[in-house]
C-alpha atoms as a PDB file:
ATOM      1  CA  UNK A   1     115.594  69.291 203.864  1.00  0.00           C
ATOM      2  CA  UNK A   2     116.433  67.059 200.980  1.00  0.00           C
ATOM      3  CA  UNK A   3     115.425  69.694 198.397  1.00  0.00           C
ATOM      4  CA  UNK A   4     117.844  72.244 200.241  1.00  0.00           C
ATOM      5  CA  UNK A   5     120.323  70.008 199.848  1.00  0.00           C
ATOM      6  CA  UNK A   6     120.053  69.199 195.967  1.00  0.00           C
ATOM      7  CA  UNK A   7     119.490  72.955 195.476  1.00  0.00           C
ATOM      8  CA  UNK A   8     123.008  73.625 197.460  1.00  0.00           C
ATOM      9  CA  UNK A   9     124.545  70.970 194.905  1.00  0.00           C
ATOM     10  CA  UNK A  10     123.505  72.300 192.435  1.00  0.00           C
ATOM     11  CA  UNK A  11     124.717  75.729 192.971  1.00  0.00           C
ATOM     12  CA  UNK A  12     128.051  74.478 193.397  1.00  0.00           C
ATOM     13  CA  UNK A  13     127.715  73.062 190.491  1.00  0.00           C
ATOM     14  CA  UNK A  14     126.663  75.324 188.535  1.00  0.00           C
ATOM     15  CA  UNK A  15     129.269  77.777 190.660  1.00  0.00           C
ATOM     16  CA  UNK A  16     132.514  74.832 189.230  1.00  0.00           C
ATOM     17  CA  UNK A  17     130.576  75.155 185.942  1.00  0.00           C
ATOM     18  CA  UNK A  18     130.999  78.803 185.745  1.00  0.00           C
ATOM     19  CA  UNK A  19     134.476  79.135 187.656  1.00  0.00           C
ATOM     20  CA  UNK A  20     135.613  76.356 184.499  1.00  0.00           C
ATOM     21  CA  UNK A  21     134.475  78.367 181.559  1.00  0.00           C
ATOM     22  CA  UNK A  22     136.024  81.841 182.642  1.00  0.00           C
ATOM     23  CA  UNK A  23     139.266  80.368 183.440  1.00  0.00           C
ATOM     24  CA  UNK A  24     139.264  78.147 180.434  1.00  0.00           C
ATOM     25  CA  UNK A  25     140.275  74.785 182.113  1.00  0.00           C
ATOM     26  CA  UNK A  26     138.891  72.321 184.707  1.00  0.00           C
ATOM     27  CA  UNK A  27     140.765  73.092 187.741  1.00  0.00           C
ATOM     28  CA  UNK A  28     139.424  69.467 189.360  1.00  0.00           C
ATOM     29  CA  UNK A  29     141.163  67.668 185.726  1.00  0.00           C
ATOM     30  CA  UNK A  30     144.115  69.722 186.451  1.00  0.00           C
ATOM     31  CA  UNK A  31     144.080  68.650 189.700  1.00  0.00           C
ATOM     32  CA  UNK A  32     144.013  65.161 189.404  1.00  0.00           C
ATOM     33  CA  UNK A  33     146.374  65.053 186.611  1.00  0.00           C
ATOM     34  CA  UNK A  34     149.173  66.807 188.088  1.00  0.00           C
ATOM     35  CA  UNK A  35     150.938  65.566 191.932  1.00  0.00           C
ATOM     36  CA  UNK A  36     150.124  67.272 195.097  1.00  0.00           C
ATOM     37  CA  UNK A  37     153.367  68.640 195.171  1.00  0.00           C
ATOM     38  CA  UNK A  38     155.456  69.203 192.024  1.00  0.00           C
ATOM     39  CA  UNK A  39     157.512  72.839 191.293  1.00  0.00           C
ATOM     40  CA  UNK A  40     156.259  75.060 188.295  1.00  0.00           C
ATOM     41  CA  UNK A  41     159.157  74.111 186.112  1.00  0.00           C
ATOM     42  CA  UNK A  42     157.008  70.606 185.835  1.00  0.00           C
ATOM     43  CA  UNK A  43     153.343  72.355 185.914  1.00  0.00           C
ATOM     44  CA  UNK A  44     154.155  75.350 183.565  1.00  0.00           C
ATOM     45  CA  UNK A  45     154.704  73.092 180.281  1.00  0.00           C
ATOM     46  CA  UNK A  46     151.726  70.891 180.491  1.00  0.00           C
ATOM     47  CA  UNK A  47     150.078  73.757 181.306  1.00  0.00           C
ATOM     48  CA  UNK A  48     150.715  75.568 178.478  1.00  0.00           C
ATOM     49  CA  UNK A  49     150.228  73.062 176.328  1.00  0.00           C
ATOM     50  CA  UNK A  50     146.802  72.372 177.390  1.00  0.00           C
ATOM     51  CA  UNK A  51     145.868  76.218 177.094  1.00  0.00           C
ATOM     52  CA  UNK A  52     147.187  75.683 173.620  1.00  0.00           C
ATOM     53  CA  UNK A  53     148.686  79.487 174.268  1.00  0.00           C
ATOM     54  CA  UNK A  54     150.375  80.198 171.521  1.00  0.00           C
ATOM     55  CA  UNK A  55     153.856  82.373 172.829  1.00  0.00           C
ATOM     56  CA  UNK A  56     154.620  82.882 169.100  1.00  0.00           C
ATOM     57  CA  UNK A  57     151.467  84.736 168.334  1.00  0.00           C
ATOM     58  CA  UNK A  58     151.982  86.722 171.715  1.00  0.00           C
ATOM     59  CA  UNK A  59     155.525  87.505 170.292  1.00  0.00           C
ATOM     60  CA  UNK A  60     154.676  88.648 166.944  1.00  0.00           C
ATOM     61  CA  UNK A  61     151.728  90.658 168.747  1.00  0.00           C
ATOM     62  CA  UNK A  62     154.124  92.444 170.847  1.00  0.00           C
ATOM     63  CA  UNK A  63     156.331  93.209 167.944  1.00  0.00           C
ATOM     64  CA  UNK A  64     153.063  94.806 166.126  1.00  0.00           C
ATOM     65  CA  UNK A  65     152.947  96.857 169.414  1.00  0.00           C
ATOM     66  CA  UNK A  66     156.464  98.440 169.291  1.00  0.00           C
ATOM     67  CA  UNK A  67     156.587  98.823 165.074  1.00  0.00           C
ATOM     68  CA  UNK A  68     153.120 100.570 165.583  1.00  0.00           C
ATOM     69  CA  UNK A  69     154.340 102.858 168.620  1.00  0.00           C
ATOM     70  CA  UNK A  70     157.370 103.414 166.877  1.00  0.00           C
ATOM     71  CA  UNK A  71     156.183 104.371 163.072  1.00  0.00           C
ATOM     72  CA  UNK A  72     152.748 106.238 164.002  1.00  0.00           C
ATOM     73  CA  UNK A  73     152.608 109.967 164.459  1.00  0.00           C
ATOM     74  CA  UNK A  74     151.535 110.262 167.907  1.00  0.00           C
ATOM     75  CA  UNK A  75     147.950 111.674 166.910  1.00  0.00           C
ATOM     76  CA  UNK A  76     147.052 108.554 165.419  1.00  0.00           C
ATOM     77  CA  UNK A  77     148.343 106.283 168.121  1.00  0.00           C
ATOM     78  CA  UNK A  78     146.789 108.785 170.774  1.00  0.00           C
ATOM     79  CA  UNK A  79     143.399 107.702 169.085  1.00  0.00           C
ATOM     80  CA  UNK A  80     143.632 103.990 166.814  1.00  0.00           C
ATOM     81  CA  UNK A  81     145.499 101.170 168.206  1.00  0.00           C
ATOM     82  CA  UNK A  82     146.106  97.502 166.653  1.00  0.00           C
ATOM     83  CA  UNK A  83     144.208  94.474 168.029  1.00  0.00           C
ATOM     84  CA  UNK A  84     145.058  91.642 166.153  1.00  0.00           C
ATOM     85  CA  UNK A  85     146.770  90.174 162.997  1.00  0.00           C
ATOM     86  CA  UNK A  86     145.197  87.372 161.266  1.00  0.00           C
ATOM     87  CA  UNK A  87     145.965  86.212 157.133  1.00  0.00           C
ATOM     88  CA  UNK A  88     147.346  89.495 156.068  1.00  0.00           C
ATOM     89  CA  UNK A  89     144.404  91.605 158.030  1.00  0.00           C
ATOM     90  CA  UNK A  90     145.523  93.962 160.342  1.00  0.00           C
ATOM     91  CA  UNK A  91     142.669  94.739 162.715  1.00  0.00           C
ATOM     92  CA  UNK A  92     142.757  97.893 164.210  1.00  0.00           C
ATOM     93  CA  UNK A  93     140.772  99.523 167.168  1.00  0.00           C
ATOM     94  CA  UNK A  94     139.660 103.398 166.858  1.00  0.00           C
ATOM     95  CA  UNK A  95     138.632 105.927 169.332  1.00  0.00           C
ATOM     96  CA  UNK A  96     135.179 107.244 167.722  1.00  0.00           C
ATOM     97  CA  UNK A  97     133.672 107.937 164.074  1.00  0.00           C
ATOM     98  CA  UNK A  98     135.357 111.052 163.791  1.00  0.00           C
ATOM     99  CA  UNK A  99     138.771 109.359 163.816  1.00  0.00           C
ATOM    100  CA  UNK A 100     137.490 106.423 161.627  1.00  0.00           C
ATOM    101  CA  UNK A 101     136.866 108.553 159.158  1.00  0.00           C
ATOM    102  CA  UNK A 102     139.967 110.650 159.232  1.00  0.00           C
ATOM    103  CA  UNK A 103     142.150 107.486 159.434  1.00  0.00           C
ATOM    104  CA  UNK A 104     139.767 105.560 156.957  1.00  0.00           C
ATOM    105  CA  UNK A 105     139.735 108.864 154.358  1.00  0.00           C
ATOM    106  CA  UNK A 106     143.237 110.540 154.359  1.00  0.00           C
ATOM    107  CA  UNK A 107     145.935 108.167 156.699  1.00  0.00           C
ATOM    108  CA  UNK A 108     144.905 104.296 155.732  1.00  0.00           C
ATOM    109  CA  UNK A 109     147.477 104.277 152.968  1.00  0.00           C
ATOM    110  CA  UNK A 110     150.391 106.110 155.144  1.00  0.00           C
ATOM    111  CA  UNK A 111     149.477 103.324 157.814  1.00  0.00           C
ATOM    112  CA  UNK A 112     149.924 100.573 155.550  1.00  0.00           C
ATOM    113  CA  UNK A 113     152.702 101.361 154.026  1.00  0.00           C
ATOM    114  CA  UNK A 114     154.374 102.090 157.384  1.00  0.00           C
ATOM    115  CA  UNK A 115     153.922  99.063 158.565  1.00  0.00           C
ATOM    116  CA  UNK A 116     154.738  97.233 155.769  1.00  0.00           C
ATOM    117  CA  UNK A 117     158.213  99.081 155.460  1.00  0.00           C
ATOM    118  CA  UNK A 118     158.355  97.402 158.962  1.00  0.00           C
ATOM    119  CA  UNK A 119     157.344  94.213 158.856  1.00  0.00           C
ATOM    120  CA  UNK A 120     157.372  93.661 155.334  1.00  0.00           C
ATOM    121  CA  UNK A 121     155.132  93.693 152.646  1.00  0.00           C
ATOM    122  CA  UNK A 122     153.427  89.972 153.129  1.00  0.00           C
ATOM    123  CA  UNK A 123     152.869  89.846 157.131  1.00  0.00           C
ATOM    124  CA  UNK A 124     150.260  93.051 156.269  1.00  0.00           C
ATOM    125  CA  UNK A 125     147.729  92.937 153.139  1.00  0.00           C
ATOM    126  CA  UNK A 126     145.041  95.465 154.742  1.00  0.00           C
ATOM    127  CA  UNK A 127     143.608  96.871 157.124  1.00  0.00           C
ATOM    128  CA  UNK A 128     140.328  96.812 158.856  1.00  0.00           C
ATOM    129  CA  UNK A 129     139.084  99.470 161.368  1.00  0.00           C
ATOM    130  CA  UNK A 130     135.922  99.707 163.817  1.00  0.00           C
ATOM    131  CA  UNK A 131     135.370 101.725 166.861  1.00  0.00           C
ATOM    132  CA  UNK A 132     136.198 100.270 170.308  1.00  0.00           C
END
């Protein structure tokens, strides 16, 4: 009996463990730190703030979103699409290795200078592409 017991702790343990890592916060910390009642306005900040989520970044992403839907011709943005921006890189997702090369060969220079006519010629250096 006792070793069913300390077997069903430790599943839900290990089950908390698991639940904590995918949603990237203690939900029993979060618990205790916050009342039993309070509205969002007074969770949402704290929140936030613990997540370190950065709304700027999310901003500046969506912006990359609409310059790239807007500038492409629709052939490329039917098969490459931007992931992320980090120190000048532009990282961008493509379809397969045909388009990789096509993009990589005979369009990388177009796209750059695109997007730099966009956004300016210091928020995008280069560009790096792999297949998603």
């Amino acid at each position: 009996m006792e070793s069913q017991q300390r077997k069903k702790e430790w599943v839900d343990y290990a089950r908390q463990e698991i639940l904590r890592q995918w949603r990237h916060f203690d939900e029993d910390a979060l618990r205790n730190n916050f009342p039993r009642y309070t509205t969002p306005a007074l969770v949402l900040p704290a929140l936030l703030e613990r997540q370190k989520i950065d709304l700027n970044g999310q901003k500046e992403h969506q912006q990359l979103i609409f310059v790239w839907e807007q500038s492409m011709d629709p052939e490329i943005r039917a098969h490459a699409h931007p992931e992320r921006l980090s120190n000048g890189t532009l990282f961008i997702s493509v379809e397969n290795n045909t388009w990789l090369s096509e993009i990589v060969r005979f369009r990388r220079n177009d796209i750059l200078k695109r997007l730099q006519a966009c956004l300016g010629r210091d928020s995008i250096k280069k560009l790096s592409f792999k297949v998603c």
